[in-house]
PDB file of N, CA and C in Angstrom:
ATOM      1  N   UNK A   1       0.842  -1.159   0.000  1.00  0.00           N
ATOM      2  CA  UNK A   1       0.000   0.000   0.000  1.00  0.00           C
ATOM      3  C   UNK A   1       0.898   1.236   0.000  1.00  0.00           C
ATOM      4  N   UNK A   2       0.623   2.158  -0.439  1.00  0.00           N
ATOM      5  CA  UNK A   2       1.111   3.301  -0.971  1.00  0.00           C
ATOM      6  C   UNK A   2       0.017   4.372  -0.043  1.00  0.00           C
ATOM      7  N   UNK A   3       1.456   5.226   0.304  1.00  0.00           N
ATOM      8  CA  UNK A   3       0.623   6.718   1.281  1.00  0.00           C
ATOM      9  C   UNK A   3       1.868   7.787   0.558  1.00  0.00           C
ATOM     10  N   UNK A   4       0.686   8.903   0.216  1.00  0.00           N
ATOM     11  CA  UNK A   4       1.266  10.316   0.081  1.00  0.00           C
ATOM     12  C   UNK A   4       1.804  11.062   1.249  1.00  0.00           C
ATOM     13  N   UNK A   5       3.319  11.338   1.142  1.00  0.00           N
ATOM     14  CA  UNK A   5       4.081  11.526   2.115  1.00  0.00           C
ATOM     15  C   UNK A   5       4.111  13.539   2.115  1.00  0.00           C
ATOM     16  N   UNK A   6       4.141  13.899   3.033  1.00  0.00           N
ATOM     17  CA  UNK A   6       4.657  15.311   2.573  1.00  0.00           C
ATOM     18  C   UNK A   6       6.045  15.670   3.478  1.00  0.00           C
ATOM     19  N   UNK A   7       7.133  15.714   2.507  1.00  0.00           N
ATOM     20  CA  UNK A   7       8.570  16.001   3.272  1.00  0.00           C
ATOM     21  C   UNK A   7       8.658  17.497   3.619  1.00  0.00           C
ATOM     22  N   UNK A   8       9.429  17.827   4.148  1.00  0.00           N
ATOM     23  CA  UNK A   8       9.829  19.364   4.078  1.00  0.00           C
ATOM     24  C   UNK A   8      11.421  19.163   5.239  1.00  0.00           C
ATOM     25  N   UNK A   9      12.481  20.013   4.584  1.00  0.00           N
ATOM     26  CA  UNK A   9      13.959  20.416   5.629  1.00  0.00           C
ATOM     27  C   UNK A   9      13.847  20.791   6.477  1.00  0.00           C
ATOM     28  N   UNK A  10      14.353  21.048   7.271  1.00  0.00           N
ATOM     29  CA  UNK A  10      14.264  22.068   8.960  1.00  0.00           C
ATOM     30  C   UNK A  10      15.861  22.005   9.002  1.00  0.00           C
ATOM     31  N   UNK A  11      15.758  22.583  10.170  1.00  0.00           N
ATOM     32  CA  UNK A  11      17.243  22.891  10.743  1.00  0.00           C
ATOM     33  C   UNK A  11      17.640  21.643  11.040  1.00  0.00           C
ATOM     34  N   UNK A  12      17.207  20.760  11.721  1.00  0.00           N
ATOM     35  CA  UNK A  12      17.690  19.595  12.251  1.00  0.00           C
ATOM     36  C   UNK A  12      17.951  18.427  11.294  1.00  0.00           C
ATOM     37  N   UNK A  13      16.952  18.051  10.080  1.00  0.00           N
ATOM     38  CA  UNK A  13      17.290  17.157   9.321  1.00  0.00           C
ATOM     39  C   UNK A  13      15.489  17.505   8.020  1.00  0.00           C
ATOM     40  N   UNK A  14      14.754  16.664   8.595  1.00  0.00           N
ATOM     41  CA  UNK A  14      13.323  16.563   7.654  1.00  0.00           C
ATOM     42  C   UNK A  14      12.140  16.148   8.675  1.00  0.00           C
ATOM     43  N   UNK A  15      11.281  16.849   8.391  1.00  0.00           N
ATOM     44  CA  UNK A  15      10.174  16.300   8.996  1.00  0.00           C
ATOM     45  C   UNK A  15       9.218  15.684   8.027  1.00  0.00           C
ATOM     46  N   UNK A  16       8.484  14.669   8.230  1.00  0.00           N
ATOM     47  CA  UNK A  16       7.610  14.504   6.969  1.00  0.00           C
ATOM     48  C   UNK A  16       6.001  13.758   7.866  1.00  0.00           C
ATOM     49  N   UNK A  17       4.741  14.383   6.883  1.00  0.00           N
ATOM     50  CA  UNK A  17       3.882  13.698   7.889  1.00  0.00           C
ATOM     51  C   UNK A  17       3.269  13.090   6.723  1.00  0.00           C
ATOM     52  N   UNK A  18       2.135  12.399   7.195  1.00  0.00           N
ATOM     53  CA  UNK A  18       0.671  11.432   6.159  1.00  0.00           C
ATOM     54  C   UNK A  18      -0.143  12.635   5.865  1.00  0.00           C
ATOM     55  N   UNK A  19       0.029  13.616   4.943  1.00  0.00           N
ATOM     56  CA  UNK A  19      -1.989  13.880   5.139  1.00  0.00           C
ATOM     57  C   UNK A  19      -2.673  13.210   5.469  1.00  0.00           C
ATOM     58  N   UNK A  20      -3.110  12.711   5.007  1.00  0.00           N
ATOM     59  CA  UNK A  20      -3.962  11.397   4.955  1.00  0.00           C
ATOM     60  C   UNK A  20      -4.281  10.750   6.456  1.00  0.00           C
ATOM     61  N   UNK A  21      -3.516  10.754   6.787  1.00  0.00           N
ATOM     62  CA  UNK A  21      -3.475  10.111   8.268  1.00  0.00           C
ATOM     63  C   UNK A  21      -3.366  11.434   9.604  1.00  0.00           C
ATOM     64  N   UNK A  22      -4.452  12.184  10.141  1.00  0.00           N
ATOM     65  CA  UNK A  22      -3.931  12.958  10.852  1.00  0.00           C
ATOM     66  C   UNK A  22      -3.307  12.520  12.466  1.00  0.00           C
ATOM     67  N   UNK A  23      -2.357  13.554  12.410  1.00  0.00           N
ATOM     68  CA  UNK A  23      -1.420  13.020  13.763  1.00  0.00           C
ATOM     69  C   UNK A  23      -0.257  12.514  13.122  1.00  0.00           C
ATOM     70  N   UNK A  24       0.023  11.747  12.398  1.00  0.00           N
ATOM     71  CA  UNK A  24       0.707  10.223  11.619  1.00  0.00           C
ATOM     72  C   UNK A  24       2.070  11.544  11.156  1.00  0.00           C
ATOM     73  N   UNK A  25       2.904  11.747  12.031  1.00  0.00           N
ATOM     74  CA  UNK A  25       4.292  12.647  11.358  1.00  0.00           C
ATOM     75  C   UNK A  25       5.253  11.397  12.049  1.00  0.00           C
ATOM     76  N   UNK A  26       6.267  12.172  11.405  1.00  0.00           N
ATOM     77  CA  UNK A  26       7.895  11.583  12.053  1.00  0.00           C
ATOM     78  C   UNK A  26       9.051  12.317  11.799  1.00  0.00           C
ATOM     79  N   UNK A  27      10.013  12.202  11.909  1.00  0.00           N
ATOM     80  CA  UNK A  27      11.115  12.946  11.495  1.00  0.00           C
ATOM     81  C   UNK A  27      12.247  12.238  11.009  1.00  0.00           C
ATOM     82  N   UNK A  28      13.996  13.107  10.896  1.00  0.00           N
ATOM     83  CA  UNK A  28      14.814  12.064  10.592  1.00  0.00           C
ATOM     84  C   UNK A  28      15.758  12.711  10.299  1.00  0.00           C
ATOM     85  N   UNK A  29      17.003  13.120  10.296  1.00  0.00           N
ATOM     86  CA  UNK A  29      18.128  13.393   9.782  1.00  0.00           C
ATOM     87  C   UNK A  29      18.708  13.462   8.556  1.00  0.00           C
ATOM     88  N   UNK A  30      18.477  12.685   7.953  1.00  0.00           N
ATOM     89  CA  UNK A  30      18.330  12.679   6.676  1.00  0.00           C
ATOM     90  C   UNK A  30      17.129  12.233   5.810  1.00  0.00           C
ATOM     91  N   UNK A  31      17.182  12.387   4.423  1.00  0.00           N
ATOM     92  CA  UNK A  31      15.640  11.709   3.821  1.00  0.00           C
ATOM     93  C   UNK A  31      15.306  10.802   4.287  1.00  0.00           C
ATOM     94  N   UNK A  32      16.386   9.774   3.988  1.00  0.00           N
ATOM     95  CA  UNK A  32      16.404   8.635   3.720  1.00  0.00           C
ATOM     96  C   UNK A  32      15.562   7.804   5.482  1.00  0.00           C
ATOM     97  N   UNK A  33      16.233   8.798   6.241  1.00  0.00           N
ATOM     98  CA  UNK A  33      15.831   8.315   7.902  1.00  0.00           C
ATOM     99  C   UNK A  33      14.613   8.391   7.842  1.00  0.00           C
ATOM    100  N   UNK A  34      14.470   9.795   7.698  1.00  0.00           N
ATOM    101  CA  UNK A  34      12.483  10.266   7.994  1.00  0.00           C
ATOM    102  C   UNK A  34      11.710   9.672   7.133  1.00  0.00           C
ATOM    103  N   UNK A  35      11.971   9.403   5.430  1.00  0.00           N
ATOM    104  CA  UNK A  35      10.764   7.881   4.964  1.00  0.00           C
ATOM    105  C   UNK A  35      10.887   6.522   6.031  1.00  0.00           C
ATOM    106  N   UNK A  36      11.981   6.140   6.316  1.00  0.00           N
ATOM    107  CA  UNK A  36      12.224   5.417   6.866  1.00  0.00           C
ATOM    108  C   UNK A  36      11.053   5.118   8.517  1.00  0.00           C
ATOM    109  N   UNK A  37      11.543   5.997   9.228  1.00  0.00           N
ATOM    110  CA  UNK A  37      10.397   6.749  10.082  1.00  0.00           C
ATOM    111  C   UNK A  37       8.817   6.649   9.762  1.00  0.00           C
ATOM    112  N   UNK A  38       8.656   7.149   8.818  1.00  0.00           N
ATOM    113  CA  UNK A  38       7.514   7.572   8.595  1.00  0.00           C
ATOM    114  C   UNK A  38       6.264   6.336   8.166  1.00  0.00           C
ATOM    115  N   UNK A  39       7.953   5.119   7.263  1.00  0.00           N
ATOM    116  CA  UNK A  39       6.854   4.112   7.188  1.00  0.00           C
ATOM    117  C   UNK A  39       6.722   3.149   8.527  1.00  0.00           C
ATOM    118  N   UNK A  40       7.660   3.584   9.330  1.00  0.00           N
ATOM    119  CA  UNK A  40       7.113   2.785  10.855  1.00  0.00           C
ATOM    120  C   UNK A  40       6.233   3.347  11.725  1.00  0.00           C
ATOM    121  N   UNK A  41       5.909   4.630  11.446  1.00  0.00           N
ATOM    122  CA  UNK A  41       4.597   6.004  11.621  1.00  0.00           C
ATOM    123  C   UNK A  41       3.458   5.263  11.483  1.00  0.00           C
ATOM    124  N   UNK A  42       3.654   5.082  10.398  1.00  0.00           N
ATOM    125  CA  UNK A  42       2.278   4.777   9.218  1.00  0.00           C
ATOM    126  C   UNK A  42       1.829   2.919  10.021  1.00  0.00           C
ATOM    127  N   UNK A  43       2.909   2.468  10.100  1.00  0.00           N
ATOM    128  CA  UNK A  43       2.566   1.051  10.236  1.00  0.00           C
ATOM    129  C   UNK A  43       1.825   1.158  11.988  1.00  0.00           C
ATOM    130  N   UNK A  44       2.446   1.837  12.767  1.00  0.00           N
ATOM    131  CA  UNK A  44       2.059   2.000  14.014  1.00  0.00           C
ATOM    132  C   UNK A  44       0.702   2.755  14.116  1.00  0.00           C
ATOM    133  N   UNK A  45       0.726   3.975  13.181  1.00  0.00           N
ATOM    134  CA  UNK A  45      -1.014   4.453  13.654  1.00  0.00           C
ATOM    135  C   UNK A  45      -2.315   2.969  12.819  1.00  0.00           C
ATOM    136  N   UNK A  46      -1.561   2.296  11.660  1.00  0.00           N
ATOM    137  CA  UNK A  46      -2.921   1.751  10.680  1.00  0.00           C
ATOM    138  C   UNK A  46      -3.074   0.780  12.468  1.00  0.00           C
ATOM    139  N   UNK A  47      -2.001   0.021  13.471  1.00  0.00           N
ATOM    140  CA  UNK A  47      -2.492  -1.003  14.448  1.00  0.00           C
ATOM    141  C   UNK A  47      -3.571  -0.221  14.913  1.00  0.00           C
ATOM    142  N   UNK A  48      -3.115   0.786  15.373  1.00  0.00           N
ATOM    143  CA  UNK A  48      -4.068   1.394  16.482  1.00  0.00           C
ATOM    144  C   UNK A  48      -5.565   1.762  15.914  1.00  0.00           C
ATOM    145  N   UNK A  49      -5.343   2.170  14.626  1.00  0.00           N
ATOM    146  CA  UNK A  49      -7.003   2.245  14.199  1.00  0.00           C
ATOM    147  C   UNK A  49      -7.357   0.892  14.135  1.00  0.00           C
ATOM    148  N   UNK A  50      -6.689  -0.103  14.393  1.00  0.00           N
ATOM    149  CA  UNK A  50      -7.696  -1.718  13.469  1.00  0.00           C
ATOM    150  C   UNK A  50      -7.917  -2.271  15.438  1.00  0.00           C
ATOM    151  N   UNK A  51      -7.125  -1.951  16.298  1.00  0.00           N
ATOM    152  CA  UNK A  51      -7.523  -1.824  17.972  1.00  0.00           C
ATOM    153  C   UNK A  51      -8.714  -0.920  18.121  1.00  0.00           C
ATOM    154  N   UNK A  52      -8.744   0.389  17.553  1.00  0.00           N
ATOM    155  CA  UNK A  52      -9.875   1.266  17.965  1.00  0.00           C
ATOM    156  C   UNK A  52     -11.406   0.723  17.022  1.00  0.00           C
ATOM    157  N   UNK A  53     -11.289   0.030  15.679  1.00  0.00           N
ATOM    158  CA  UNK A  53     -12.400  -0.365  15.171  1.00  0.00           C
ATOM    159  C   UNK A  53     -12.745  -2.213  15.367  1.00  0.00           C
ATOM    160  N   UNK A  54     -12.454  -2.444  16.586  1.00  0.00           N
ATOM    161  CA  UNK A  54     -12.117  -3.902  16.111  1.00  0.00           C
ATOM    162  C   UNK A  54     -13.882  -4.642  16.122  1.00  0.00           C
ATOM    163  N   UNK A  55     -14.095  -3.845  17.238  1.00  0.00           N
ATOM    164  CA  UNK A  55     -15.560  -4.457  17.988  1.00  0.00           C
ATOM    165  C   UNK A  55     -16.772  -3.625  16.865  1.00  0.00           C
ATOM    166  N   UNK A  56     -16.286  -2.938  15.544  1.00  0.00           N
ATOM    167  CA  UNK A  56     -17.592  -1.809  15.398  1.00  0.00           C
ATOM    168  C   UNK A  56     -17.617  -2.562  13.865  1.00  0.00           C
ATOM    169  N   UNK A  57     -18.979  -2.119  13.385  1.00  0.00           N
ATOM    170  CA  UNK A  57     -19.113  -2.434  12.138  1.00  0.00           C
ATOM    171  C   UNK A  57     -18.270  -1.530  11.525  1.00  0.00           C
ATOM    172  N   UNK A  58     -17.769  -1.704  10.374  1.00  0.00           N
ATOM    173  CA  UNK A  58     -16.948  -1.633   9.503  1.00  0.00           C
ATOM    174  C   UNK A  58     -17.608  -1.735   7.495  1.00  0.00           C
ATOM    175  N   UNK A  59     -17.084  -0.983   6.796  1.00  0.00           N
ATOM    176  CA  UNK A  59     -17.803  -0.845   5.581  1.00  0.00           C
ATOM    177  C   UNK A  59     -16.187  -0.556   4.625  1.00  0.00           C
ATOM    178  N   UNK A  60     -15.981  -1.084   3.130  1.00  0.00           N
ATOM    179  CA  UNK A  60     -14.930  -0.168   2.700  1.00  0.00           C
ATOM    180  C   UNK A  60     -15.696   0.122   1.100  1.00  0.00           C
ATOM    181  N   UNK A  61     -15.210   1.352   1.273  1.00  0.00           N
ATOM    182  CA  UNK A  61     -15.539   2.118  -0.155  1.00  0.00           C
ATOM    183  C   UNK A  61     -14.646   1.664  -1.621  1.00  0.00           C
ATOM    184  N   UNK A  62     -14.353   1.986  -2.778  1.00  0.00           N
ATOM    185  CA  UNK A  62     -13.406   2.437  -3.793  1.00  0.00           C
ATOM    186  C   UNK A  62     -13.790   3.527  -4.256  1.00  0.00           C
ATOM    187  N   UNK A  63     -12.084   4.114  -4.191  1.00  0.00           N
ATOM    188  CA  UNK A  63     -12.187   5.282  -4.727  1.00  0.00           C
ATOM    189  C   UNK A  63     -11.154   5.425  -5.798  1.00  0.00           C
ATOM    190  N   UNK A  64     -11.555   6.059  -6.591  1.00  0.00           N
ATOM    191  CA  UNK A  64     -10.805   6.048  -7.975  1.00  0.00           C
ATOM    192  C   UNK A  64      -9.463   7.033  -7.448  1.00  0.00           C
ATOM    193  N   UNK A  65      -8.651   6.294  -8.393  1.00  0.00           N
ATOM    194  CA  UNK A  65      -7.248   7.372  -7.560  1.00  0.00           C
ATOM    195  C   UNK A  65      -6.916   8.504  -9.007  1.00  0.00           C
ATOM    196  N   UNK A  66      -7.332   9.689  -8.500  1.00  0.00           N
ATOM    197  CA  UNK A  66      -6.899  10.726  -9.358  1.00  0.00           C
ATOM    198  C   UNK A  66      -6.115  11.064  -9.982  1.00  0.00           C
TER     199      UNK A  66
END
C-alpha cells in the first residue's frame, strides 16, 4: 500500500507527515531516515485504528485514484 508523504527540511534534518493520516508525522536526519520513520509512523497508527475499530461495524468504499 502506498501513502502520500509530505517532506519538508528544517534545521535539524526533515520532517515529513501522512496527510492522509492525521497526527501520523515523524522525522529524521536525513531523507532517507524520515521515509524510513515515517513508514514505521504509518505502520504504528494503521495497528491502532484496526484496535480502535475492532468491535464496530466496519464498511470499505473504492475510490478512484486521481
Amino acid at each position: 500500500m502506498k501513502y502520500r508523504v509530505s517532506l519538508e527540511k528544517t534545521e535539524e534534518g526533515y520532517s515529513v507527515w501522512v496527510p492522509g493520516l492525521p497526527g501520523c508525522w515523524s522525522q529524521g536526519k536525513t531523507e532517507k531516515e524520515a521515509l524510513e520513520n515515517i513508514t514505521d509512523a504509518i505502520e504504528g497508527y494503521l495497528k491502532v485504528v484496526d484496535k480502535l475499530t475492532a468491535n464496530k461495524e466496519i464498511r470499505y468504499v473504492e475510490v478512484a485514484n486521481a
